[in-house]
PDB file of N, CA and C in Angstrom:
ATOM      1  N   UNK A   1       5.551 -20.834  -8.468  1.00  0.00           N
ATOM      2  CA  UNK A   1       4.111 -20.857  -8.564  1.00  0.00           C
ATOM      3  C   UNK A   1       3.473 -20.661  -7.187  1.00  0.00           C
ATOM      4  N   UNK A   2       3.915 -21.181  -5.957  1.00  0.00           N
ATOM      5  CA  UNK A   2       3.769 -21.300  -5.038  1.00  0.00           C
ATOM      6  C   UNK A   2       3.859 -19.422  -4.314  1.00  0.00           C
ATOM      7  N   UNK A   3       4.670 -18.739  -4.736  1.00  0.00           N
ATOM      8  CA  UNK A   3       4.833 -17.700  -4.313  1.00  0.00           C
ATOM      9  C   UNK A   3       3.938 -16.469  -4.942  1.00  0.00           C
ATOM     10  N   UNK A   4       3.649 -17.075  -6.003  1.00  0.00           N
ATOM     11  CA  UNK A   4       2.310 -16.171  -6.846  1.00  0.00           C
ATOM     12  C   UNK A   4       1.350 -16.162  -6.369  1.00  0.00           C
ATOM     13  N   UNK A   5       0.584 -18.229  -6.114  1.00  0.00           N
ATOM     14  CA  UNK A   5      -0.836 -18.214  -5.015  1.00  0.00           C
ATOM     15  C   UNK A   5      -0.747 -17.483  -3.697  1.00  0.00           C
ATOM     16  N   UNK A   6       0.506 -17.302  -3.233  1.00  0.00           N
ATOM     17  CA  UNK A   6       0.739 -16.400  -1.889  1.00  0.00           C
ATOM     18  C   UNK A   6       0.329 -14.801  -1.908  1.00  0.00           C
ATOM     19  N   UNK A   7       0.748 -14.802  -3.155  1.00  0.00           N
ATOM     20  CA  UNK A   7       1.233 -13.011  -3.417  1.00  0.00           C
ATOM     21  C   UNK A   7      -0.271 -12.574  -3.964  1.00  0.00           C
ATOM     22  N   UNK A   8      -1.062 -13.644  -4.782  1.00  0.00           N
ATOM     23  CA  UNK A   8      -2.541 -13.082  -5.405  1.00  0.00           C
ATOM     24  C   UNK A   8      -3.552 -13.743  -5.307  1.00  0.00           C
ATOM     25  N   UNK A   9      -3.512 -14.727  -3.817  1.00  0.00           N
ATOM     26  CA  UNK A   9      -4.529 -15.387  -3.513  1.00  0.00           C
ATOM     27  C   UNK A   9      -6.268 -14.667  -3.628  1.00  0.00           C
ATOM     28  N   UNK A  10      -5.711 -13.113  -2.716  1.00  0.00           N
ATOM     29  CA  UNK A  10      -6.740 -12.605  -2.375  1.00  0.00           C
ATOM     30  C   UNK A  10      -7.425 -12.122  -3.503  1.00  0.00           C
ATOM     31  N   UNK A  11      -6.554 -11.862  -5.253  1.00  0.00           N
ATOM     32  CA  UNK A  11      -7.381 -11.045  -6.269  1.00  0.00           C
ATOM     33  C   UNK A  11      -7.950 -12.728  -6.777  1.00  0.00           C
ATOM     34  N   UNK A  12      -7.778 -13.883  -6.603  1.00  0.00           N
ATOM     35  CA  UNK A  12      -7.818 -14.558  -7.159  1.00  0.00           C
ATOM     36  C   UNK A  12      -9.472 -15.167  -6.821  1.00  0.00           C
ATOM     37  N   UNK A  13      -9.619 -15.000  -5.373  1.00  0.00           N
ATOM     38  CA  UNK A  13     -10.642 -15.212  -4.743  1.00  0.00           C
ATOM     39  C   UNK A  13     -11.892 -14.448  -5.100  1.00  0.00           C
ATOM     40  N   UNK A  14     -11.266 -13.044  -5.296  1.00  0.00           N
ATOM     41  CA  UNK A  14     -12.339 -11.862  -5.815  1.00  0.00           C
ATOM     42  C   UNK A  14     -13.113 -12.246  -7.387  1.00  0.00           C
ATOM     43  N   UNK A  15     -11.973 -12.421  -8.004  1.00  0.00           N
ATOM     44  CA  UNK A  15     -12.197 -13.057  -9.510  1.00  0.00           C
ATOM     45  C   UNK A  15     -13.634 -14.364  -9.322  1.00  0.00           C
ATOM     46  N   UNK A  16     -13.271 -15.266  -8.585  1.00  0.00           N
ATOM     47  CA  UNK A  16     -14.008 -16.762  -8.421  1.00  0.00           C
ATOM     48  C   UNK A  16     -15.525 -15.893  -8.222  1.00  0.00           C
ATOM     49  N   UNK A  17     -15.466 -15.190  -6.945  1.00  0.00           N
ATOM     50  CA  UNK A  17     -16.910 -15.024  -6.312  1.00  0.00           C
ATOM     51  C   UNK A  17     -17.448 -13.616  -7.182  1.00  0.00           C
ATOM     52  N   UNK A  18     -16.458 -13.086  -7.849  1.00  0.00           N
ATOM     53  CA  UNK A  18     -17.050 -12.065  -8.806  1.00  0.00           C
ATOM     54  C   UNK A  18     -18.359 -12.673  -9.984  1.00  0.00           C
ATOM     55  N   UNK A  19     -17.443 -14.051 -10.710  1.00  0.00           N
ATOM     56  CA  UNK A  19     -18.074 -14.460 -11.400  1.00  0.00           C
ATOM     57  C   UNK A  19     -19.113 -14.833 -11.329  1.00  0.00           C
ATOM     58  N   UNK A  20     -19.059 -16.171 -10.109  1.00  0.00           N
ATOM     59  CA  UNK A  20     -20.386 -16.682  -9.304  1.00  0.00           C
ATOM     60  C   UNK A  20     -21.090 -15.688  -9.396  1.00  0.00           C
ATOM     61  N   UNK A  21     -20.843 -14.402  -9.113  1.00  0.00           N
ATOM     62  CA  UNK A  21     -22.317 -13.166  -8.638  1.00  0.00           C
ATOM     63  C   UNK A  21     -22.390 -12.649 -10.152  1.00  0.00           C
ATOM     64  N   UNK A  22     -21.901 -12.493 -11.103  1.00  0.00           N
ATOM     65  CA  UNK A  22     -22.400 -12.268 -12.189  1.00  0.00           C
ATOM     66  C   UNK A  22     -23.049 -13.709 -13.098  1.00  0.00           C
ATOM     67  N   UNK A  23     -22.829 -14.476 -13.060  1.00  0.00           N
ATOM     68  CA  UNK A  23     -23.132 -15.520 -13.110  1.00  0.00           C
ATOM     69  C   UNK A  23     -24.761 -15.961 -12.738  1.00  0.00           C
ATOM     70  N   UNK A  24     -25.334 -15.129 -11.620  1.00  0.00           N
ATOM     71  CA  UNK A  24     -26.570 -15.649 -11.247  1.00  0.00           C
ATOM     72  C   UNK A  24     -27.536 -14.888 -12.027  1.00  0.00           C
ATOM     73  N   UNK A  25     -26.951 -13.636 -12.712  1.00  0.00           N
ATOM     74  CA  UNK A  25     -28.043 -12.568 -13.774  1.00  0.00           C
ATOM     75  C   UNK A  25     -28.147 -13.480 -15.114  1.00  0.00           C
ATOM     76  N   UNK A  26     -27.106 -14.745 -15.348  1.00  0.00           N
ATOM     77  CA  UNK A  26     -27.647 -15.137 -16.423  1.00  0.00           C
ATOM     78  C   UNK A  26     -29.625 -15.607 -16.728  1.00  0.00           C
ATOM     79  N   UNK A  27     -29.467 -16.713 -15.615  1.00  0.00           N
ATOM     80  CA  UNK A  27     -31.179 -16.689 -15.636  1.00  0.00           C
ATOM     81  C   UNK A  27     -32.325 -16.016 -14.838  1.00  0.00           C
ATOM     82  N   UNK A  28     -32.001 -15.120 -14.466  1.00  0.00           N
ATOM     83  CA  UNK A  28     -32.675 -14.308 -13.497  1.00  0.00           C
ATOM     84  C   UNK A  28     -33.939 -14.218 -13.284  1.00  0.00           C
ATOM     85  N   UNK A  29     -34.813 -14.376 -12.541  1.00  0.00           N
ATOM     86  CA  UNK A  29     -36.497 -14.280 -12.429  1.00  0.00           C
ATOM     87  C   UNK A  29     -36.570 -13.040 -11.407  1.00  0.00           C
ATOM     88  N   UNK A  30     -37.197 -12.034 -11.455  1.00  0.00           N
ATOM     89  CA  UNK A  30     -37.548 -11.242 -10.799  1.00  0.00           C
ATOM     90  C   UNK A  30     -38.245 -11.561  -9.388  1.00  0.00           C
ATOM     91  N   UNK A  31     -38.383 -13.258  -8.841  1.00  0.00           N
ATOM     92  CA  UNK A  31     -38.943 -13.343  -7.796  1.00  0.00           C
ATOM     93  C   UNK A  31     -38.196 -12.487  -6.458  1.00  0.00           C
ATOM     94  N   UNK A  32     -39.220 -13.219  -5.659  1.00  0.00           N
ATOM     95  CA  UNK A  32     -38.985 -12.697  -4.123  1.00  0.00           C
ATOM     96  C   UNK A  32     -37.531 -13.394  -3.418  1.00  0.00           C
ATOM     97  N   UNK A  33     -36.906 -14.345  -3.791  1.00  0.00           N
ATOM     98  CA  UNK A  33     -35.861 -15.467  -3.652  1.00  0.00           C
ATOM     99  C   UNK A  33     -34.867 -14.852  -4.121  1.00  0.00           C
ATOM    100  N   UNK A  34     -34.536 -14.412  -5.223  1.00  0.00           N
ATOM    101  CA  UNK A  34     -33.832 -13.970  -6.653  1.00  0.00           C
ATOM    102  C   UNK A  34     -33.616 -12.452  -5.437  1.00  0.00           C
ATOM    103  N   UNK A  35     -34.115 -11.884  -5.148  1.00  0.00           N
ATOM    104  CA  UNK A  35     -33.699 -10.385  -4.980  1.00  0.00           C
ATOM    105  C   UNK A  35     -33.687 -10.932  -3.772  1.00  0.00           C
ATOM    106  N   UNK A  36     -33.588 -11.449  -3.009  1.00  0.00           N
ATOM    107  CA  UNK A  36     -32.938 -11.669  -1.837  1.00  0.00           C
ATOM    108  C   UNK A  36     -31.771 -12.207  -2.150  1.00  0.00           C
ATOM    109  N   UNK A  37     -31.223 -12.814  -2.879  1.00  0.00           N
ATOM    110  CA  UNK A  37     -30.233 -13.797  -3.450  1.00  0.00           C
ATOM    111  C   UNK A  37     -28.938 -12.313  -3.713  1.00  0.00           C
ATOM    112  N   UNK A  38     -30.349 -11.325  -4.772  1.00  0.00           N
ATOM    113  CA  UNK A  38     -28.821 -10.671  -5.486  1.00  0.00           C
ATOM    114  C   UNK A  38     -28.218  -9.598  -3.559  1.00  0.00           C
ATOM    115  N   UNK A  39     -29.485  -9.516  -2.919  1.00  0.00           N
ATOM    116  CA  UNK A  39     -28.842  -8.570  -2.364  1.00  0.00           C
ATOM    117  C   UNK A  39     -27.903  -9.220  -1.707  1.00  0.00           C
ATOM    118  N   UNK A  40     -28.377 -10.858  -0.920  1.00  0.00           N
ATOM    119  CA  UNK A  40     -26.928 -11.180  -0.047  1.00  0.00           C
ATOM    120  C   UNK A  40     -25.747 -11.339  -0.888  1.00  0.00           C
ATOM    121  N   UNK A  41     -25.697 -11.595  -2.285  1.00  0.00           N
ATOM    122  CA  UNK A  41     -24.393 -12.029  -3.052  1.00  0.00           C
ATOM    123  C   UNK A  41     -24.017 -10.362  -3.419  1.00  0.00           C
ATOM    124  N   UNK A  42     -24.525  -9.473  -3.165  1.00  0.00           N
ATOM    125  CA  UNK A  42     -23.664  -8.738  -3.357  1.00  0.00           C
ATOM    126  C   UNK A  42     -23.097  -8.178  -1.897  1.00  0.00           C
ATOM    127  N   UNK A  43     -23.577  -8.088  -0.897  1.00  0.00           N
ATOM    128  CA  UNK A  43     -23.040  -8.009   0.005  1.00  0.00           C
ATOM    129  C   UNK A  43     -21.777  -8.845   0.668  1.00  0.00           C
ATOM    130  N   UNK A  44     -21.992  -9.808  -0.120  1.00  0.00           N
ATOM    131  CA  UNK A  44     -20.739 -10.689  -0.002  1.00  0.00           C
ATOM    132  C   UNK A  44     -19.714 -10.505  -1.033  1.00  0.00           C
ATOM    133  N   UNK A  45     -19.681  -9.953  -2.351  1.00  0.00           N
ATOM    134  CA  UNK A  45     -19.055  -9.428  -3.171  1.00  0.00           C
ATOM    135  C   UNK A  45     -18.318  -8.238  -2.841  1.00  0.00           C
ATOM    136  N   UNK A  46     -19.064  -7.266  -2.060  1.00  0.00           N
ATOM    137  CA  UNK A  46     -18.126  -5.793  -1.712  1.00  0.00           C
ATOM    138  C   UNK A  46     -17.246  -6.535  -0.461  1.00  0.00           C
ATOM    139  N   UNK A  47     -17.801  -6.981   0.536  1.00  0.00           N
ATOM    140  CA  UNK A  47     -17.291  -7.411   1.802  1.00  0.00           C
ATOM    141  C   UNK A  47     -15.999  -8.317   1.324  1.00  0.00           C
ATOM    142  N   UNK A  48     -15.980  -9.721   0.078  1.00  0.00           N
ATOM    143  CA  UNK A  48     -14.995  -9.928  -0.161  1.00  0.00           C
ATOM    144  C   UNK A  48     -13.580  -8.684  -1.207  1.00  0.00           C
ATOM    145  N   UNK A  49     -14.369  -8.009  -2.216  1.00  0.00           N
ATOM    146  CA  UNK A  49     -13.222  -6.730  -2.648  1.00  0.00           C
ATOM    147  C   UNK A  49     -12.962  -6.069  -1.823  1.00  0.00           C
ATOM    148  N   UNK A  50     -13.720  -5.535  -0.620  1.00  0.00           N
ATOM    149  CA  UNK A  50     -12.972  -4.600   0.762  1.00  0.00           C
ATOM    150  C   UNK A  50     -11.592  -5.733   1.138  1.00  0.00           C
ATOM    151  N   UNK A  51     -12.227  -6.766   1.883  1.00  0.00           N
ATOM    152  CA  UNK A  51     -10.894  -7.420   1.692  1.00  0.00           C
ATOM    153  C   UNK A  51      -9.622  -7.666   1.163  1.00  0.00           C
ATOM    154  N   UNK A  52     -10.227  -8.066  -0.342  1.00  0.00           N
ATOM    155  CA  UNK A  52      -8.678  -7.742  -0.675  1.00  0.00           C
ATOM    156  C   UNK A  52      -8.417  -6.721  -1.457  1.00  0.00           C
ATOM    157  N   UNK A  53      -9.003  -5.428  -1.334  1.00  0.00           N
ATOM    158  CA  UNK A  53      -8.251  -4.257  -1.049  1.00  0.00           C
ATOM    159  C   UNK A  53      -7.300  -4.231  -0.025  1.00  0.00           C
ATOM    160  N   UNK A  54      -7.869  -4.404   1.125  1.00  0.00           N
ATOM    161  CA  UNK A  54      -6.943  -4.061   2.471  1.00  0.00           C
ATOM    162  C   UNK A  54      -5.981  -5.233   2.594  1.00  0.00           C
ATOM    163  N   UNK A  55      -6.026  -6.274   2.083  1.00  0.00           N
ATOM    164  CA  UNK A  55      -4.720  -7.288   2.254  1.00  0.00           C
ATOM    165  C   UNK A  55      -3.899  -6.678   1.653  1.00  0.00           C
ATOM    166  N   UNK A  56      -4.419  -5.985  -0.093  1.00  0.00           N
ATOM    167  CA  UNK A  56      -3.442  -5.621  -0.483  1.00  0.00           C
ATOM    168  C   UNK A  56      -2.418  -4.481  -0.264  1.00  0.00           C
ATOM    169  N   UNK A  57      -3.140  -3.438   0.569  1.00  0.00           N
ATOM    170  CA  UNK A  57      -2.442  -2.348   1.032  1.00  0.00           C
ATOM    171  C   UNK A  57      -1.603  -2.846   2.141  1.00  0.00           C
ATOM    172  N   UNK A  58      -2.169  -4.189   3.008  1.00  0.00           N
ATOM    173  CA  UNK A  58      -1.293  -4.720   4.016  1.00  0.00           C
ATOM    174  C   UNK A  58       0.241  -4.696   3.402  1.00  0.00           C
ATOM    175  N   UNK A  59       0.415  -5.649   1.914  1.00  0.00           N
ATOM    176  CA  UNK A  59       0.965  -6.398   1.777  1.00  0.00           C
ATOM    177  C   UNK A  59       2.413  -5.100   1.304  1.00  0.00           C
ATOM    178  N   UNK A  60       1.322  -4.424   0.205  1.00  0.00           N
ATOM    179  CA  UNK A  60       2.262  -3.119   0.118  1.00  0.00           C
ATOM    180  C   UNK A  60       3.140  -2.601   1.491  1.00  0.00           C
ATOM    181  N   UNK A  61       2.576  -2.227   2.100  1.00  0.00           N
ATOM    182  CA  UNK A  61       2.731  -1.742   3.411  1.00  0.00           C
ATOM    183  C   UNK A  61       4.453  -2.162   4.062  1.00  0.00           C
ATOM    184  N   UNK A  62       3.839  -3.705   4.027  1.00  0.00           N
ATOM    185  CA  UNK A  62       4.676  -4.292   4.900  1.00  0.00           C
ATOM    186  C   UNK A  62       5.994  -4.481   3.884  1.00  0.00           C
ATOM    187  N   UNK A  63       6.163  -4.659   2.167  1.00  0.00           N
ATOM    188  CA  UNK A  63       7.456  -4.799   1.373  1.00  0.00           C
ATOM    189  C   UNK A  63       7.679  -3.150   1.355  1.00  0.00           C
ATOM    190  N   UNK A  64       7.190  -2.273   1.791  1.00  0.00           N
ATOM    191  CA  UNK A  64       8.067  -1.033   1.727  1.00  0.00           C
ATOM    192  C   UNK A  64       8.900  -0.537   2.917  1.00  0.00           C
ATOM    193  N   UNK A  65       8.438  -1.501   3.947  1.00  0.00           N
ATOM    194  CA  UNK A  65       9.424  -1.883   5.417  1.00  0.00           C
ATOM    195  C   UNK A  65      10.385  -2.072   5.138  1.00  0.00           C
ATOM    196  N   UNK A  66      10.480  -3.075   4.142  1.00  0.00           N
ATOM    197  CA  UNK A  66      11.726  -4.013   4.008  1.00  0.00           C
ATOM    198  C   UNK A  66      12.856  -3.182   2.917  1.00  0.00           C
TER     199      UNK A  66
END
């Protein structure tokens, strides 16, 4: 189990903060707060999937060394 949270921490993380950001369109108000809200949570949404994209190509990377 221990070697799975290792191996898919990073999709696991994406999953959590994916939801959270879909999660905030449930009650949505068109205010001035709200669209500041969606733009920083999505900027934090691509910035975390860039991430673990690139861990994961790390990870590839480095078991085709071996």
């Amino acid at each position: 189990m221990k070697k799975f949270f290792q191996r898919y921490s990073h999709w696991l993380a994406l999953f959590v903060i994916s939801f959270s950001f879909l999660s905030m369109f449930i009650n949505l108000e068109l205010e001035k707060l709200d669209t500041i809200a969606i733009i920083f949570g999505g900027i934090g949404f691509l910035s975390v999937a860039y991430l673990a994209i690139m861990t994961e190509q790390h990870i590839r990377n480095k078991s085709k060394e071996k």
